[in-house]
C-alpha atoms as a PDB file:
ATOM      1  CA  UNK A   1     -13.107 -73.205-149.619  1.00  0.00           C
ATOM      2  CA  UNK A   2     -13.593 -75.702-147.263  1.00  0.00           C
ATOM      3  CA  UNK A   3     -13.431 -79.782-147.900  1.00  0.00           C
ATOM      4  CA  UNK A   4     -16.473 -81.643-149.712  1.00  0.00           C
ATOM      5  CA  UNK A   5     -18.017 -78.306-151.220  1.00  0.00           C
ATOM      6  CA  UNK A   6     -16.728 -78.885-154.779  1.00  0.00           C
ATOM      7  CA  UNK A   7     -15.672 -75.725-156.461  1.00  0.00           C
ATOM      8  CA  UNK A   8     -16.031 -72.253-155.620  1.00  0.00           C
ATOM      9  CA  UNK A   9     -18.698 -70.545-156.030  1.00  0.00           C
ATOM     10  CA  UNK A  10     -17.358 -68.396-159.069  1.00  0.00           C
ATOM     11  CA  UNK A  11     -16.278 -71.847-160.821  1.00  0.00           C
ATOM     12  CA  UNK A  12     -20.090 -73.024-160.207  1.00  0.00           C
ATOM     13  CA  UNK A  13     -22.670 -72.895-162.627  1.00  0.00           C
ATOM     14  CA  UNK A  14     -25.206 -70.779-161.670  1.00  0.00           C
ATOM     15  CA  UNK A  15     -28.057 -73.089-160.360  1.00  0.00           C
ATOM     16  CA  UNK A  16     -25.391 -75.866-159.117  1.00  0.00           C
ATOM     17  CA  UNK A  17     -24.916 -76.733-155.190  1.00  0.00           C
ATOM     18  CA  UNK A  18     -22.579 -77.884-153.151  1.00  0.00           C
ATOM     19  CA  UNK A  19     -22.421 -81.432-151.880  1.00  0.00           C
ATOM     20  CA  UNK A  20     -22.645 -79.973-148.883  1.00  0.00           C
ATOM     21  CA  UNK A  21     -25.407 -77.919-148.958  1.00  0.00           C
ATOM     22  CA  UNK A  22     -26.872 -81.317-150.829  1.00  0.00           C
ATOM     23  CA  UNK A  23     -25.967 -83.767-148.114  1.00  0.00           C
ATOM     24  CA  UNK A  24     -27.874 -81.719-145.683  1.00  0.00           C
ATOM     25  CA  UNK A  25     -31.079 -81.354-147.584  1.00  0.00           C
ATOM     26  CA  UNK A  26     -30.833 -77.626-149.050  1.00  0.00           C
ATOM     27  CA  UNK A  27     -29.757 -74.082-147.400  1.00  0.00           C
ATOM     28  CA  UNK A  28     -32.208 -73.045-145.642  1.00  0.00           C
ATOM     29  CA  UNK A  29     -35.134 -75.174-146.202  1.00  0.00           C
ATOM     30  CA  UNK A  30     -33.850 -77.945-143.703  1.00  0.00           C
ATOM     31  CA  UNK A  31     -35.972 -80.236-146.301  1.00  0.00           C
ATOM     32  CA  UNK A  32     -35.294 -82.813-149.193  1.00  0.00           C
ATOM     33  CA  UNK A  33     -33.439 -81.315-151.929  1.00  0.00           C
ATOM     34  CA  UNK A  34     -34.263 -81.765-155.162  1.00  0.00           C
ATOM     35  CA  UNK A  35     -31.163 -84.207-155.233  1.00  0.00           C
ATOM     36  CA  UNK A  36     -32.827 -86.277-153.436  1.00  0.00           C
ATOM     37  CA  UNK A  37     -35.926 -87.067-156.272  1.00  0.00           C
ATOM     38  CA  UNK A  38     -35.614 -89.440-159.011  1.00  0.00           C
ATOM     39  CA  UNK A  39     -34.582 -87.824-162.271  1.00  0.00           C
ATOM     40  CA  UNK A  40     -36.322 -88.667-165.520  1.00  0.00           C
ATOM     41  CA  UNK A  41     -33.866 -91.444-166.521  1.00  0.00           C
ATOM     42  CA  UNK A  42     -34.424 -92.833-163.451  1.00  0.00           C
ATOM     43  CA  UNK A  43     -38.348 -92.864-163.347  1.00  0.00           C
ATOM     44  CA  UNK A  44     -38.438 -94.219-167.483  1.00  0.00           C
ATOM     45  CA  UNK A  45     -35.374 -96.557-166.852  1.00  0.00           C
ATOM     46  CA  UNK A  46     -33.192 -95.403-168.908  1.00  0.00           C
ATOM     47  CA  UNK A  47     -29.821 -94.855-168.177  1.00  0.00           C
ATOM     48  CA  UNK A  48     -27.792 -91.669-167.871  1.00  0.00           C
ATOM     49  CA  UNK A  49     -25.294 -91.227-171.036  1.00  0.00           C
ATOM     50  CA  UNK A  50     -23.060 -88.697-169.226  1.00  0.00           C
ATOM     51  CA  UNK A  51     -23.785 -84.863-170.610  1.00  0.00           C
ATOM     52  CA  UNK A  52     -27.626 -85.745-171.632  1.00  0.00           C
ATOM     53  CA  UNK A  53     -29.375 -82.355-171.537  1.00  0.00           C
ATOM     54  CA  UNK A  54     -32.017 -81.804-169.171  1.00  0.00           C
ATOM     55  CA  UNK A  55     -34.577 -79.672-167.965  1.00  0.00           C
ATOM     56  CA  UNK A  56     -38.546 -78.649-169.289  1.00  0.00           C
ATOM     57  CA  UNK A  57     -37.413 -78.653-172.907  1.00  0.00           C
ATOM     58  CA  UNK A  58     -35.443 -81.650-173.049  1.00  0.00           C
ATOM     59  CA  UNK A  59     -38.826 -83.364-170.709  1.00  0.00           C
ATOM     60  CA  UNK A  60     -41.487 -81.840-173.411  1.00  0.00           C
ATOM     61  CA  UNK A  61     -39.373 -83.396-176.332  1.00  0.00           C
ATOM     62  CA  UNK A  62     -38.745 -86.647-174.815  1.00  0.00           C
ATOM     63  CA  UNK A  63     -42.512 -87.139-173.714  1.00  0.00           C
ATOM     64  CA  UNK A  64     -43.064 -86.262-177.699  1.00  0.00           C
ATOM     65  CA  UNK A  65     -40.272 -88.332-179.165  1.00  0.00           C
ATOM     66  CA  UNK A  66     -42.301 -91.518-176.698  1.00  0.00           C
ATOM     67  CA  UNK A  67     -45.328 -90.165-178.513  1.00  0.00           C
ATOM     68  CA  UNK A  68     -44.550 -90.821-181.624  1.00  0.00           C
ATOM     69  CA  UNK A  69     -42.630 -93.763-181.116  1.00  0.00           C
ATOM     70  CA  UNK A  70     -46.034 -95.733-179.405  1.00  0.00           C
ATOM     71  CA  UNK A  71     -47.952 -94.781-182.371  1.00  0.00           C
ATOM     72  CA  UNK A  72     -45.420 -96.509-184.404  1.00  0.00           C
ATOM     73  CA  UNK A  73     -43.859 -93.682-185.814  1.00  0.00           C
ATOM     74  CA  UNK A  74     -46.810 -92.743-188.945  1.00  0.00           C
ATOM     75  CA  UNK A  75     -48.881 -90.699-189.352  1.00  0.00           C
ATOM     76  CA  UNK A  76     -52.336 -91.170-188.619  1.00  0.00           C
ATOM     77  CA  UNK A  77     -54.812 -92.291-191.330  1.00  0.00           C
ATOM     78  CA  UNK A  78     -57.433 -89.433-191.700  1.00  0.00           C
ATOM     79  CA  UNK A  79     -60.567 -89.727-190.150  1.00  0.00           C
ATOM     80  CA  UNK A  80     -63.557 -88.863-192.113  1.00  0.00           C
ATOM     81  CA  UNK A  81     -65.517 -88.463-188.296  1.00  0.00           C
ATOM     82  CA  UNK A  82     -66.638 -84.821-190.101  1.00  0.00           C
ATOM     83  CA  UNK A  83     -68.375 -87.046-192.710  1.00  0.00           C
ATOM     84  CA  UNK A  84     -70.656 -88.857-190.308  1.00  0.00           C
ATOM     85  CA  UNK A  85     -71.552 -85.857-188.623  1.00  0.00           C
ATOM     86  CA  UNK A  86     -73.283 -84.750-191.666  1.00  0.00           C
ATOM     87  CA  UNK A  87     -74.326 -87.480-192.438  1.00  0.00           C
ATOM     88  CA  UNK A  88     -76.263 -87.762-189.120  1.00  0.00           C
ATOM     89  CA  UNK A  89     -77.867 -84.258-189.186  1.00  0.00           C
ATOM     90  CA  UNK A  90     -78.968 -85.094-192.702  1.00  0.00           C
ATOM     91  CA  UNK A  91     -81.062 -88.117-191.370  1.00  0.00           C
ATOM     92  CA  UNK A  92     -82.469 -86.152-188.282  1.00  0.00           C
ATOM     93  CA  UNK A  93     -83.231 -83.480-190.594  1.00  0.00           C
ATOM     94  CA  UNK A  94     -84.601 -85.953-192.971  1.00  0.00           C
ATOM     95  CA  UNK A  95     -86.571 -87.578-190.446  1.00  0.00           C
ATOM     96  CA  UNK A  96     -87.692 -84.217-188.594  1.00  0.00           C
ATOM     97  CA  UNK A  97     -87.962 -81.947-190.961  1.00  0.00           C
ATOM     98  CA  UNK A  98     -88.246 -78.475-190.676  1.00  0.00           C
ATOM     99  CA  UNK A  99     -88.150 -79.329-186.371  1.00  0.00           C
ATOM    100  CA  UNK A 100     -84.623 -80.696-187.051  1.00  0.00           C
ATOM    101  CA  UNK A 101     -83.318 -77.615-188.808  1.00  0.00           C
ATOM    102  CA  UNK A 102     -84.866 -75.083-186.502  1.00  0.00           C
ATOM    103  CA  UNK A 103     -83.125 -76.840-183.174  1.00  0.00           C
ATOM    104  CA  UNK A 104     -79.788 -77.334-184.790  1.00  0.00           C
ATOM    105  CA  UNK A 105     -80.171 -73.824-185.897  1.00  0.00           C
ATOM    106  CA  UNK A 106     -80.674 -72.595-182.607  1.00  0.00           C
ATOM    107  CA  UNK A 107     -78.573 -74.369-181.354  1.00  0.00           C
ATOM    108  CA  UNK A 108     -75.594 -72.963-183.233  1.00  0.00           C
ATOM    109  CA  UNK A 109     -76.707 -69.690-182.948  1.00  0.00           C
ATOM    110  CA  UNK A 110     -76.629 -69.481-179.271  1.00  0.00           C
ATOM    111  CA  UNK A 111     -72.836 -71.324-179.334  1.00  0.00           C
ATOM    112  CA  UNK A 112     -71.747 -68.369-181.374  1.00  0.00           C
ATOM    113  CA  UNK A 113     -73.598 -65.710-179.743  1.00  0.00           C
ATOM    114  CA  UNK A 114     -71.727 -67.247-175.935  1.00  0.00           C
ATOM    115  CA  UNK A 115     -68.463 -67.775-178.109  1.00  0.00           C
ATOM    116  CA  UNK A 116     -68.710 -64.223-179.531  1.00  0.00           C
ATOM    117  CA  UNK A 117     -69.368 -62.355-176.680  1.00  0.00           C
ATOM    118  CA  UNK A 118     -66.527 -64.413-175.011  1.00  0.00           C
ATOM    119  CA  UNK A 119     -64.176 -62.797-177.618  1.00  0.00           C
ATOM    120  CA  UNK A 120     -64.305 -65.168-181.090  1.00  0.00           C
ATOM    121  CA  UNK A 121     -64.023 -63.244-184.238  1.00  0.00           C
ATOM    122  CA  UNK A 122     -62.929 -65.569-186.325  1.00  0.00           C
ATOM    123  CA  UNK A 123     -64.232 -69.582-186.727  1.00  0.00           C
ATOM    124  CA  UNK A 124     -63.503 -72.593-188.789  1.00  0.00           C
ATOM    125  CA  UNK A 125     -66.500 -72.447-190.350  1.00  0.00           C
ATOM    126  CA  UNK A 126     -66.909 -71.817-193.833  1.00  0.00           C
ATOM    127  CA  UNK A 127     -67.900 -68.331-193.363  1.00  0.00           C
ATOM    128  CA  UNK A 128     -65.231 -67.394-191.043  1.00  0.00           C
ATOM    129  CA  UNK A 129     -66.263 -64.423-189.679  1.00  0.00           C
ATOM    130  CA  UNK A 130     -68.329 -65.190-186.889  1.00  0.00           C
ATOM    131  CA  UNK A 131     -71.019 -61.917-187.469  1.00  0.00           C
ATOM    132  CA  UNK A 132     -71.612 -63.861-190.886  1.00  0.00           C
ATOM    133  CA  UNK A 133     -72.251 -67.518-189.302  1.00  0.00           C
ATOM    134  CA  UNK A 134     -74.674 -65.617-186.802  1.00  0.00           C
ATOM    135  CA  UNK A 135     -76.414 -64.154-189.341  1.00  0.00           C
ATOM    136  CA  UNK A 136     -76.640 -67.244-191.427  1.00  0.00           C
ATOM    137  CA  UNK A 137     -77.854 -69.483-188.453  1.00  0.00           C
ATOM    138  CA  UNK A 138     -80.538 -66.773-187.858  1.00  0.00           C
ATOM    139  CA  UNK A 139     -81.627 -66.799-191.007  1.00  0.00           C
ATOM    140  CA  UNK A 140     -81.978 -70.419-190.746  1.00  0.00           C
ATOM    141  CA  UNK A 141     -83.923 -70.119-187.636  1.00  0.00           C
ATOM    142  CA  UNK A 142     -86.247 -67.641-188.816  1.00  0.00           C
ATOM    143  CA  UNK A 143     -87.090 -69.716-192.357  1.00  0.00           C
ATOM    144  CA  UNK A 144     -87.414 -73.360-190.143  1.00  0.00           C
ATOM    145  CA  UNK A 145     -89.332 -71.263-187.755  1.00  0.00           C
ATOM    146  CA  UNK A 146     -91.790 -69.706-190.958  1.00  0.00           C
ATOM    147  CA  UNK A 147     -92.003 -73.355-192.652  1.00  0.00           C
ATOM    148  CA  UNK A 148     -93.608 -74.843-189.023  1.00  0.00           C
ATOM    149  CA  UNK A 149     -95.952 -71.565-188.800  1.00  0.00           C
ATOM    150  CA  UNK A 150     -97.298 -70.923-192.250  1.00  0.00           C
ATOM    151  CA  UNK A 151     -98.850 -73.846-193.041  1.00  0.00           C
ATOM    152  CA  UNK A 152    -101.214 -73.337-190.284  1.00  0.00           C
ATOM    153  CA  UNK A 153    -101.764 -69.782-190.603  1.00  0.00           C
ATOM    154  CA  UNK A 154    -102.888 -69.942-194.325  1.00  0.00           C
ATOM    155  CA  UNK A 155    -106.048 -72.019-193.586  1.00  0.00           C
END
């Protein structure tokens, strides 16, 4: 072992360098070594407390644990945003009638034919399966799409 290398490398960690092979940027890169960067402390200000853990895990947590702690540490109030959704397509269909229903209708149904055919079996809709929600936005299409016709048909 020569001077300034620290330990050997058996007594190493695995991952650890020398202060040697520090000093001189790396190996065999011959560029910066990760030495070099600022650590996480560094970048948030914090300072080091000695045998603080680090790496992707420790990061993750701490980016959640500054999460929580800038919302003030509660939980969030629900948000009724689902409510004014319906609310919404109520008036449009209220105000558009049968035209209303047969676009949203559509609509859907082509999102969960693309979202089906890209591999969605199950949904959060109320009907789950997404065969069932195809069939039931179908329906709807074909019954808005029979209240616009019919009326001019019978005359």
């Amino acid at each position: 072992m020569t001077t300034g290398e620290g330990p050997a490398p058996a007594d190493r960690p695995s991952g650890a360098r020398s202060t040697a092979a520090r000093s001189t940027g790396g190996p065999s890169t011959g560029g910066p070594s990760t030495a070099d960067r600022p650590t996480v402390d560094q970048l948030t200000g914090d300072q080091p407390t000695g045998d603080r853990p680090t790496g992707v895990a420790y990061e993750q947590a701490r980016a959640a644990e500054t999460a929580r702690a800038s919302e003030g540490g509660q939980a969030k109030p629900y948000d009724p945003l689902k409510l004014c959704v319906y609310a919404t397509v109520a008036l449009l269909a209220w105000l558009f009638g049968a035209w209303a229903v047969l676009g949203f209708a559509a609509l859907g149904f082509a999102g969960y034919w693309r979202a089906r055919r890209a591999g969605l079996t199950r949904s959060k809709c109320y009907l789950r399966d997404t065969r069932l929600v195809l069939a039931y936005l179908g329906l709807l299409t074909l019954v808005a799409a029979a209240a616009l016709v019919l009326p001019h048909t019978l005359r």
